[in-house]
C-alpha atoms as a PDB file:
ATOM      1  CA  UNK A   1     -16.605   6.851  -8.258  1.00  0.00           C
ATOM      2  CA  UNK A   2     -12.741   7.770  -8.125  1.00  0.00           C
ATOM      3  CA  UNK A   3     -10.623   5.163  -7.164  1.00  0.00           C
ATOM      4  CA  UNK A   4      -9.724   7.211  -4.123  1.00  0.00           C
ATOM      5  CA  UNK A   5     -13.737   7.245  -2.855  1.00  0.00           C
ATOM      6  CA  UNK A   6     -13.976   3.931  -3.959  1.00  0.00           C
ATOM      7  CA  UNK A   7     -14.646   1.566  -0.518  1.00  0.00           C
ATOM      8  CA  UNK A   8     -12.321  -1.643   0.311  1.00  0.00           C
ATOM      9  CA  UNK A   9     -13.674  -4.828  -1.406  1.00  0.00           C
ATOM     10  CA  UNK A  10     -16.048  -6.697   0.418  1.00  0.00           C
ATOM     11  CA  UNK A  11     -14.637  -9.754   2.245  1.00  0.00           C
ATOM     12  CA  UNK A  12     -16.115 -13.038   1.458  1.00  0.00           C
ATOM     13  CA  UNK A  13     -15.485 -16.284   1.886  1.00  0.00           C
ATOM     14  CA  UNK A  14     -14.148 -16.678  -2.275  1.00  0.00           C
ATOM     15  CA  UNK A  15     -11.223 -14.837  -2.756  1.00  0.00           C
ATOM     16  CA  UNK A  16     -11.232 -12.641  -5.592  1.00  0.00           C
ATOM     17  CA  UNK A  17      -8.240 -12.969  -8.467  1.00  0.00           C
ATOM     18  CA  UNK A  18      -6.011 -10.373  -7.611  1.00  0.00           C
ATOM     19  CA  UNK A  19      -4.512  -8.818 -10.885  1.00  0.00           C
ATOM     20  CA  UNK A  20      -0.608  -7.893 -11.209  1.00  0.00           C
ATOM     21  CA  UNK A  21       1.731  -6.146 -13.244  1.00  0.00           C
ATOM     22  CA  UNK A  22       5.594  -6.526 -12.387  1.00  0.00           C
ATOM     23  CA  UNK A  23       7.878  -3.623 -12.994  1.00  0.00           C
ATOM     24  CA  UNK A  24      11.548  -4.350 -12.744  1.00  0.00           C
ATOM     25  CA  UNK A  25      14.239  -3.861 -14.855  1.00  0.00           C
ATOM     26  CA  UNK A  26      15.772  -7.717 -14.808  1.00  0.00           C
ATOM     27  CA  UNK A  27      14.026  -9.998 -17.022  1.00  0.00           C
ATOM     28  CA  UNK A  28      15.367 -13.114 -14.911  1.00  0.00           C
ATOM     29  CA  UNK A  29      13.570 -11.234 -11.677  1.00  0.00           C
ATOM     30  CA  UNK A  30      10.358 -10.965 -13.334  1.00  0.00           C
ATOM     31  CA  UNK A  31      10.303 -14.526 -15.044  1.00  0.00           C
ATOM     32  CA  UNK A  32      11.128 -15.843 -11.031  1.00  0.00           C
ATOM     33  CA  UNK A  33       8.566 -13.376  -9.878  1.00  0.00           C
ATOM     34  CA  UNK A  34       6.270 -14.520 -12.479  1.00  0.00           C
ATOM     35  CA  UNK A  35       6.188 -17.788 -11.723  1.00  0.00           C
ATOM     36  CA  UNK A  36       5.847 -17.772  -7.958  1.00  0.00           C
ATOM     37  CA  UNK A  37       2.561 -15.499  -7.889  1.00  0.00           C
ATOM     38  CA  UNK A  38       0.544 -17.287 -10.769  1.00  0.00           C
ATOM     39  CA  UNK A  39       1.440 -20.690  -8.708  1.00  0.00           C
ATOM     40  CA  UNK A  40      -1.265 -19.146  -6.421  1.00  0.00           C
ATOM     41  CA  UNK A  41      -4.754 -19.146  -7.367  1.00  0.00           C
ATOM     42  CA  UNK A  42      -6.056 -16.036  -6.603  1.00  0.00           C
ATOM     43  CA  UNK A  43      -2.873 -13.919  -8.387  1.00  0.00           C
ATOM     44  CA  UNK A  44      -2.757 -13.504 -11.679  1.00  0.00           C
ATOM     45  CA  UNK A  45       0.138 -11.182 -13.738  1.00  0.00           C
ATOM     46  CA  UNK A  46      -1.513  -9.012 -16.399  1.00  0.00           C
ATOM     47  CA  UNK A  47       1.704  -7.343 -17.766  1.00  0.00           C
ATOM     48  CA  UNK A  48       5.340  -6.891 -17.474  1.00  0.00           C
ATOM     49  CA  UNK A  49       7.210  -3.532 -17.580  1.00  0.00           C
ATOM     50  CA  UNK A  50      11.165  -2.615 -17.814  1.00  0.00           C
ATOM     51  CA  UNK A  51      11.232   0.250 -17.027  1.00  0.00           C
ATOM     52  CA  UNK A  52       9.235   3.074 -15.121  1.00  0.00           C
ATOM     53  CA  UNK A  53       7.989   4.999 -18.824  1.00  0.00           C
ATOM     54  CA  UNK A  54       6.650   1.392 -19.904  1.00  0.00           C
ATOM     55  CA  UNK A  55       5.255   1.120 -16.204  1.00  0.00           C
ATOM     56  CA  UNK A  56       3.420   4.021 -16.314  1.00  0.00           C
ATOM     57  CA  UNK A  57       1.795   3.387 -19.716  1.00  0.00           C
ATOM     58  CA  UNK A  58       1.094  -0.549 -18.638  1.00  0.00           C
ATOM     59  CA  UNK A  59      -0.510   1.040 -15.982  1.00  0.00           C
ATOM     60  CA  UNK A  60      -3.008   3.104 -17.307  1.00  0.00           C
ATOM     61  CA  UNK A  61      -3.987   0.213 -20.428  1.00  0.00           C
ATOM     62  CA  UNK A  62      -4.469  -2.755 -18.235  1.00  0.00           C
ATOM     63  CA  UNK A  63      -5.257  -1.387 -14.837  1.00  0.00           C
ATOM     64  CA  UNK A  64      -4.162  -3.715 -12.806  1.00  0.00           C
ATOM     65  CA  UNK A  65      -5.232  -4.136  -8.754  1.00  0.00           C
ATOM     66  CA  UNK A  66      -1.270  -4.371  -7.418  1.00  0.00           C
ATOM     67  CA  UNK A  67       1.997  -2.990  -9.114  1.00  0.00           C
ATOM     68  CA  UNK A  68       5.342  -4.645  -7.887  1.00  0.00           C
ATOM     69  CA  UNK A  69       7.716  -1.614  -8.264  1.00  0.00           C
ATOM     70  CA  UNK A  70      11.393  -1.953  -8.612  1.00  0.00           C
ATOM     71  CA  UNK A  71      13.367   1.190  -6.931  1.00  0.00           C
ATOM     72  CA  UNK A  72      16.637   1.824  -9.399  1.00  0.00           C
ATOM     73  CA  UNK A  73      15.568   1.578 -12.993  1.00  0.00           C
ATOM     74  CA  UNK A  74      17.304   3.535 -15.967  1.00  0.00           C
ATOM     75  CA  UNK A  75      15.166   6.681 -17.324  1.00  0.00           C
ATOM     76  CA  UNK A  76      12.294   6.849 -15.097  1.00  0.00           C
ATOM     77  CA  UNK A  77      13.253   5.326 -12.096  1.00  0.00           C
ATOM     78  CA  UNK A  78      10.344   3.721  -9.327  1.00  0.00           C
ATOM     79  CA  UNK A  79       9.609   6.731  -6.948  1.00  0.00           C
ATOM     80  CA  UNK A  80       9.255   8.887 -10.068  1.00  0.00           C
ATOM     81  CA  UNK A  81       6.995   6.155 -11.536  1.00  0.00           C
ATOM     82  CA  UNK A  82       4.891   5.684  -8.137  1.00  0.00           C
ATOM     83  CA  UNK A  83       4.476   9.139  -8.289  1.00  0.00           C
ATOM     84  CA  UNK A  84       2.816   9.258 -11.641  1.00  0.00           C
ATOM     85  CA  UNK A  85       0.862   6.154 -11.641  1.00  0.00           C
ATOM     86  CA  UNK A  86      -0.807   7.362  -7.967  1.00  0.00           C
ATOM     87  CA  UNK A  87      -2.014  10.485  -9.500  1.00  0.00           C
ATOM     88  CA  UNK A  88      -3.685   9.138 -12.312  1.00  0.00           C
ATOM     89  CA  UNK A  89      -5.157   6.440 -10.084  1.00  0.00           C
ATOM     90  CA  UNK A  90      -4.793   6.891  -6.464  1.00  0.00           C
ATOM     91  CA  UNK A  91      -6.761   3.803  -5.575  1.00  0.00           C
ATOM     92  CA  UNK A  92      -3.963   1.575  -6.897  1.00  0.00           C
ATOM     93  CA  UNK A  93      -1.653  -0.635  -5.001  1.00  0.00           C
ATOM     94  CA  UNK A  94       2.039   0.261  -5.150  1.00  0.00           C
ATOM     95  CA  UNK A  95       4.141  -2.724  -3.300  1.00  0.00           C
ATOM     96  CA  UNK A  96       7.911  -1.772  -3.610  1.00  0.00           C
ATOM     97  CA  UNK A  97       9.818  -4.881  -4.110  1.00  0.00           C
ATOM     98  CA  UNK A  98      13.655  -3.856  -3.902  1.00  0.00           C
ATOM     99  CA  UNK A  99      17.149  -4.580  -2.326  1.00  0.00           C
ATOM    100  CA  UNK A 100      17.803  -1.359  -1.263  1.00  0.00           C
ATOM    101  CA  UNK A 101      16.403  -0.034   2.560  1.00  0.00           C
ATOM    102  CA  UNK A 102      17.830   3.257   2.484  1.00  0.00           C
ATOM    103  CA  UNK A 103      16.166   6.094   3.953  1.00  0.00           C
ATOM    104  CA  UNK A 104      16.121   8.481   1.086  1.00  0.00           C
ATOM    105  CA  UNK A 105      14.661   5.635  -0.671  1.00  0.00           C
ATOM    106  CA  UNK A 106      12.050   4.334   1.632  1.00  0.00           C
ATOM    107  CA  UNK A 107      10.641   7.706   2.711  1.00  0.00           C
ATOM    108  CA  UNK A 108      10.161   9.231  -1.004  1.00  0.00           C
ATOM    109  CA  UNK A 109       8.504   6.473  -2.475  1.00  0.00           C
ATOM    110  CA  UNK A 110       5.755   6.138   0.925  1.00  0.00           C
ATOM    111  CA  UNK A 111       5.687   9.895   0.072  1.00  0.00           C
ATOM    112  CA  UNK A 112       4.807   9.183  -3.362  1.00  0.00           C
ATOM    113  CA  UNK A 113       2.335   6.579  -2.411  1.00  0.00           C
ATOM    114  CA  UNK A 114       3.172   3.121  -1.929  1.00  0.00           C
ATOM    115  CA  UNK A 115       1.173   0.742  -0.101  1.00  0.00           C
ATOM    116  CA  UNK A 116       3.863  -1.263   1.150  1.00  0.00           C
ATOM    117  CA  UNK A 117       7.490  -1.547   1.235  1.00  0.00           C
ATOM    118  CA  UNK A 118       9.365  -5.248   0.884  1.00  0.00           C
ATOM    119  CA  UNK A 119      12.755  -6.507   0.517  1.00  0.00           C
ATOM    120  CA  UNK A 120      14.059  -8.855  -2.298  1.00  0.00           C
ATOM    121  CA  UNK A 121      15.178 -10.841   0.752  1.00  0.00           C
ATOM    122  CA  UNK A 122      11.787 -11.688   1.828  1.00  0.00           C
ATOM    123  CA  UNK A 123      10.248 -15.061   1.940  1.00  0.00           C
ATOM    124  CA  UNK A 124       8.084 -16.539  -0.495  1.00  0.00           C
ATOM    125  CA  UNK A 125       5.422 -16.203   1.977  1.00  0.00           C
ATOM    126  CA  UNK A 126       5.640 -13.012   3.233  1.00  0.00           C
ATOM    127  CA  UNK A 127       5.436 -11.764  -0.200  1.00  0.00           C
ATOM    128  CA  UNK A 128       2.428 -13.319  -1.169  1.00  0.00           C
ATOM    129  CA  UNK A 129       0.727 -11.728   2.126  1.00  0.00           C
ATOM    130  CA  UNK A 130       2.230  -8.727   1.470  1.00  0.00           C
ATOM    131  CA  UNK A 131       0.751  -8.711  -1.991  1.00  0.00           C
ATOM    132  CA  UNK A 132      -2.798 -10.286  -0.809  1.00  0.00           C
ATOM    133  CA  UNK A 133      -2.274  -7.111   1.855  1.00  0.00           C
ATOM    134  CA  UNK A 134      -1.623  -4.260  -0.778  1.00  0.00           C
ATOM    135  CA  UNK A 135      -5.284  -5.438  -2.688  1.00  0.00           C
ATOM    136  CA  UNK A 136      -7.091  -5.607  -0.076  1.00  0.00           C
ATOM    137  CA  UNK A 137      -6.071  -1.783   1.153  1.00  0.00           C
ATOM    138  CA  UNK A 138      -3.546  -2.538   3.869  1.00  0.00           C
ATOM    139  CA  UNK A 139      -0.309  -2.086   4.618  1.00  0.00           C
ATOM    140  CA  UNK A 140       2.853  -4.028   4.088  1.00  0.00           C
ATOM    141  CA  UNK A 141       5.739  -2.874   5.738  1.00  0.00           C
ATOM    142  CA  UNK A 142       9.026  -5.146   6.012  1.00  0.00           C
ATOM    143  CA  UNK A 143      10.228  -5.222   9.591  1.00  0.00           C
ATOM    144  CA  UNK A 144      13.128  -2.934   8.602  1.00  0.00           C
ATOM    145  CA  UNK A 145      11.224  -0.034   7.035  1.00  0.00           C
ATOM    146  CA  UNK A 146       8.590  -0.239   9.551  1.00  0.00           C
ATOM    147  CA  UNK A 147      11.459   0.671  12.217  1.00  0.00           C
ATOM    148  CA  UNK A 148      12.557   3.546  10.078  1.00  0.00           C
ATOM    149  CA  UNK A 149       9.254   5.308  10.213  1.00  0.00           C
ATOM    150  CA  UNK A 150       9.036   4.990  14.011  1.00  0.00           C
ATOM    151  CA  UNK A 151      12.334   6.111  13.898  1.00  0.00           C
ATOM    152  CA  UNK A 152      11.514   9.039  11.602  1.00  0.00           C
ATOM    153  CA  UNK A 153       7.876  10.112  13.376  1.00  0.00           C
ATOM    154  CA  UNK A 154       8.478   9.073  17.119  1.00  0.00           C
ATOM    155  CA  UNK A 155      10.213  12.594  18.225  1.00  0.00           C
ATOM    156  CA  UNK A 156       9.166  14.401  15.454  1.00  0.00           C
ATOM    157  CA  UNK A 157       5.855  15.146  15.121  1.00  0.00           C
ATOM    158  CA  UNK A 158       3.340  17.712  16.428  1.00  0.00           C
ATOM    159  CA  UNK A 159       0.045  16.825  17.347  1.00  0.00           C
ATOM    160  CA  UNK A 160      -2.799  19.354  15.552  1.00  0.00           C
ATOM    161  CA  UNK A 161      -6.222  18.889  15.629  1.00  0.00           C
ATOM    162  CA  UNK A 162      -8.303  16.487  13.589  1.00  0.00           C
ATOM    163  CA  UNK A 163      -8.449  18.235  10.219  1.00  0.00           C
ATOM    164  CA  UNK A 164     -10.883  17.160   7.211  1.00  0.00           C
ATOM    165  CA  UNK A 165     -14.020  16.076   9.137  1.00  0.00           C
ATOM    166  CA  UNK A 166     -12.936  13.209  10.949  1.00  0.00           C
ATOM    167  CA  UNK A 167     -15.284  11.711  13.026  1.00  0.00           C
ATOM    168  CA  UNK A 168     -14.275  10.519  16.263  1.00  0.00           C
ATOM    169  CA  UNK A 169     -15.542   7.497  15.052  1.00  0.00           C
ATOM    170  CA  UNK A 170     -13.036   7.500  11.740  1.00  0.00           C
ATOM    171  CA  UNK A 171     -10.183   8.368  13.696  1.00  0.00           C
ATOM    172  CA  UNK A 172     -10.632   5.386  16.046  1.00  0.00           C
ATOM    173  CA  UNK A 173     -10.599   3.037  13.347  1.00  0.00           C
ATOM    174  CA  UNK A 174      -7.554   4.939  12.255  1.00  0.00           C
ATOM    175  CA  UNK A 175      -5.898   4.161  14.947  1.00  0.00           C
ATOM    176  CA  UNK A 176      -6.546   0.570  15.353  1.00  0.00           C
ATOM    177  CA  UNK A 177      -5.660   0.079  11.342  1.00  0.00           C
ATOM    178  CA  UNK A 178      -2.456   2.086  12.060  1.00  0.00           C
ATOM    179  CA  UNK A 179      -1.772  -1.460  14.123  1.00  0.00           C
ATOM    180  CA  UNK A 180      -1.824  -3.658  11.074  1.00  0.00           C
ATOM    181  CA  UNK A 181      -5.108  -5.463  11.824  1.00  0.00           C
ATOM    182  CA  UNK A 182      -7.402  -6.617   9.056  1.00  0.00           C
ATOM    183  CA  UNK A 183     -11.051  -4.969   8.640  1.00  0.00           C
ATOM    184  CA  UNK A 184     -12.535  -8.217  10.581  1.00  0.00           C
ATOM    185  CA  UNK A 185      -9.920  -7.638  13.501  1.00  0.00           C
ATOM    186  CA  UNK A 186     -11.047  -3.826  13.241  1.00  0.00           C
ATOM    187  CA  UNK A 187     -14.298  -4.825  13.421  1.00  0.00           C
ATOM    188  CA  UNK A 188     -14.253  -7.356  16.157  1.00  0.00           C
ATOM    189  CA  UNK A 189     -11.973  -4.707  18.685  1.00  0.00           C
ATOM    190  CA  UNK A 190     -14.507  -2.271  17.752  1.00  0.00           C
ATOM    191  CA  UNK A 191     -17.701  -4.205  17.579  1.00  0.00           C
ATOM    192  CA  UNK A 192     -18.675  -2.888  14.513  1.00  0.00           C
ATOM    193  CA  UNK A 193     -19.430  -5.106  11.092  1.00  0.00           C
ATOM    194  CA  UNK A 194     -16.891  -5.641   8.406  1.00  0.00           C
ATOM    195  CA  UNK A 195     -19.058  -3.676   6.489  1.00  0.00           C
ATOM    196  CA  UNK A 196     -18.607  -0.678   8.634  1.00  0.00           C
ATOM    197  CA  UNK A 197     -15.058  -0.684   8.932  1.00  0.00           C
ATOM    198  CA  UNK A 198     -14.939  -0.474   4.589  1.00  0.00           C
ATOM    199  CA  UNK A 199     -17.285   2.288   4.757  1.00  0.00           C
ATOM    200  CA  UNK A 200     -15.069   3.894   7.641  1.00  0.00           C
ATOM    201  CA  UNK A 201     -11.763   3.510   5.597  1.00  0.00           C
ATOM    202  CA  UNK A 202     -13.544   4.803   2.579  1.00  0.00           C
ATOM    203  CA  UNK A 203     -14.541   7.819   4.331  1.00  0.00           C
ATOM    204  CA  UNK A 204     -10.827   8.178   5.958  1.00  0.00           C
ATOM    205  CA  UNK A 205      -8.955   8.089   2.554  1.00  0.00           C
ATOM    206  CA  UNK A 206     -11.918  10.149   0.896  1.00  0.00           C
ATOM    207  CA  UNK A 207     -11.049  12.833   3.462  1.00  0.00           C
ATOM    208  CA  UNK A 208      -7.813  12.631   3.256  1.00  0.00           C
ATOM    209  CA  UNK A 209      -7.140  12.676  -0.344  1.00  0.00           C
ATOM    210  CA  UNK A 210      -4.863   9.228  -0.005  1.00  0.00           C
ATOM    211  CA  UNK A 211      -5.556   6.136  -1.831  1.00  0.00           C
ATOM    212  CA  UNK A 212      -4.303   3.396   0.860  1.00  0.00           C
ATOM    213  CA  UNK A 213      -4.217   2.414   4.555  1.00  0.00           C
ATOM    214  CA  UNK A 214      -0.159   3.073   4.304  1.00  0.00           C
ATOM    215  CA  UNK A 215      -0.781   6.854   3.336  1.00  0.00           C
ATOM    216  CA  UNK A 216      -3.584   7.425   5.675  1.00  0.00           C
ATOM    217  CA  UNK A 217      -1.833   5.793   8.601  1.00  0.00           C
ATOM    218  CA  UNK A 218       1.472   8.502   7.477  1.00  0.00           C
ATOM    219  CA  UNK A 219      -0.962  11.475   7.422  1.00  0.00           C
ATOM    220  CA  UNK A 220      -2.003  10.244  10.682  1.00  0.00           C
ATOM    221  CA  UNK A 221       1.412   9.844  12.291  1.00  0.00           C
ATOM    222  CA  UNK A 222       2.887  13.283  10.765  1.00  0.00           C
ATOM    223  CA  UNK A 223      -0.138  15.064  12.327  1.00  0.00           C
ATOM    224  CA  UNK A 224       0.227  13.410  15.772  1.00  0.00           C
ATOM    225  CA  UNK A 225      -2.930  11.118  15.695  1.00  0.00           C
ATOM    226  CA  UNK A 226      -1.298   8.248  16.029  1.00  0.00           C
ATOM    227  CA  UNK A 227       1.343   6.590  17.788  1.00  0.00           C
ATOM    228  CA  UNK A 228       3.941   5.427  15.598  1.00  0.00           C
ATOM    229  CA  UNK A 229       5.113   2.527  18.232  1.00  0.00           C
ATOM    230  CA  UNK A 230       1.696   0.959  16.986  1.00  0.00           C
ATOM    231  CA  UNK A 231       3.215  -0.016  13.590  1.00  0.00           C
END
């Protein structure tokens, strides 16, 4: 199974270790990066990378569960990198760790597939959710970047029909994801299992061709689906 059909891990009461490599340019930044996420139990760093060329090889050899990008890298910079990791394995989670917000920047590497979007200037603990988001196929938008896109999509888009086979059923949980709730808080608006909600969001990015809740949640917004104010 690709990791693009492959369905959200099953939630259970253990946490699974969540597996990391850290791509960033600054040694310093990685050694402090480092050492916050393995203080955590359930995150563990599998590799380091420099650059976007050594992130891209990294990548493929230990195939890790999250990728912290870096934006502005020499060579191969972190949209180009996103971009190339994401096709070989769209299933992967890409959480952009960076100072800069800018537009150019924030829109070209969702476009290129990242899960979730974070500022250097983020707290401790909304990085670890934000990483513990990313694995577990949601999104993690800082404040900031989540006000760009309903900046972006709120007058913009042009609502078409329901394209690849969506069930009404698909697109409802769609929607609700599109508000940042986890698959239990899908499941207990909808009154459908956990289970069902996986197998739903399978289905979704399956259809779709997208490997995360972040890039189904844009296809949905660009197409007119969904509401952007819900993010």
């Amino acid at each position: 199974m690709s990791d693009a059909a492959r369905p959200p891990e099953a939630e259970t009461d253990t946490p699974r270790t969540i597996t990391l490599l850290l791509v960033d340019d600054h040694p310093v930044v990685r050694k402090g990066t480092r050492e916050l996420l393995e203080g955590e139990a359930d995150l563990h760093v599998i590799g380091e990378a420099g650059s976007g060329e050594e992130a891209v090889v990294k990548a493929r050899a230990l195939q890790p569960d999250v990728i912290l990008m870096d934006v502005s890298m020499p060579g191969m910079n972190g949209i180009e990198a996103t971009k190339a990791i994401k096709a070989e394995r769209p299933g992967v989670g890409v959480l952009v760790l960076t100072s800069y917000d800018d537009d150019a920047y924030v829109f070209a590497l969702l476009e290129a597939g990242a899960a979730g979007y974070l500022l250097k200037n983020a707290s401790e603990d909304d990085l670890l959710g934000a990483v513990r988001a990313v694995a577990a196929g949601e999104s993690a938008l800082h404040p900031s970047v989540a006000r760009k896109v309903l900046e972006r999509f709120s007058t913009h888009t042009t609502p078409t029909p329901p394209e690849d086979d969506l069930s009404p059923r698909e697109l409802e949980v769609l929607r609700v994801a599109a508000t940042g709730r986890t698959n239990k808080e899908i499941a207990r608006d909808l009154d459908i299992s956990p289970r069902t909600v996986q197998v739903h969001l399978a289905n979704i990015f399956s259809k779709l061709g997208v490997g995360s809740r972040t890039e189904a949640v844009l296809h949905g917004i660009k197409r007119g689906w969904i509401d952007p104010r819900t993010l």
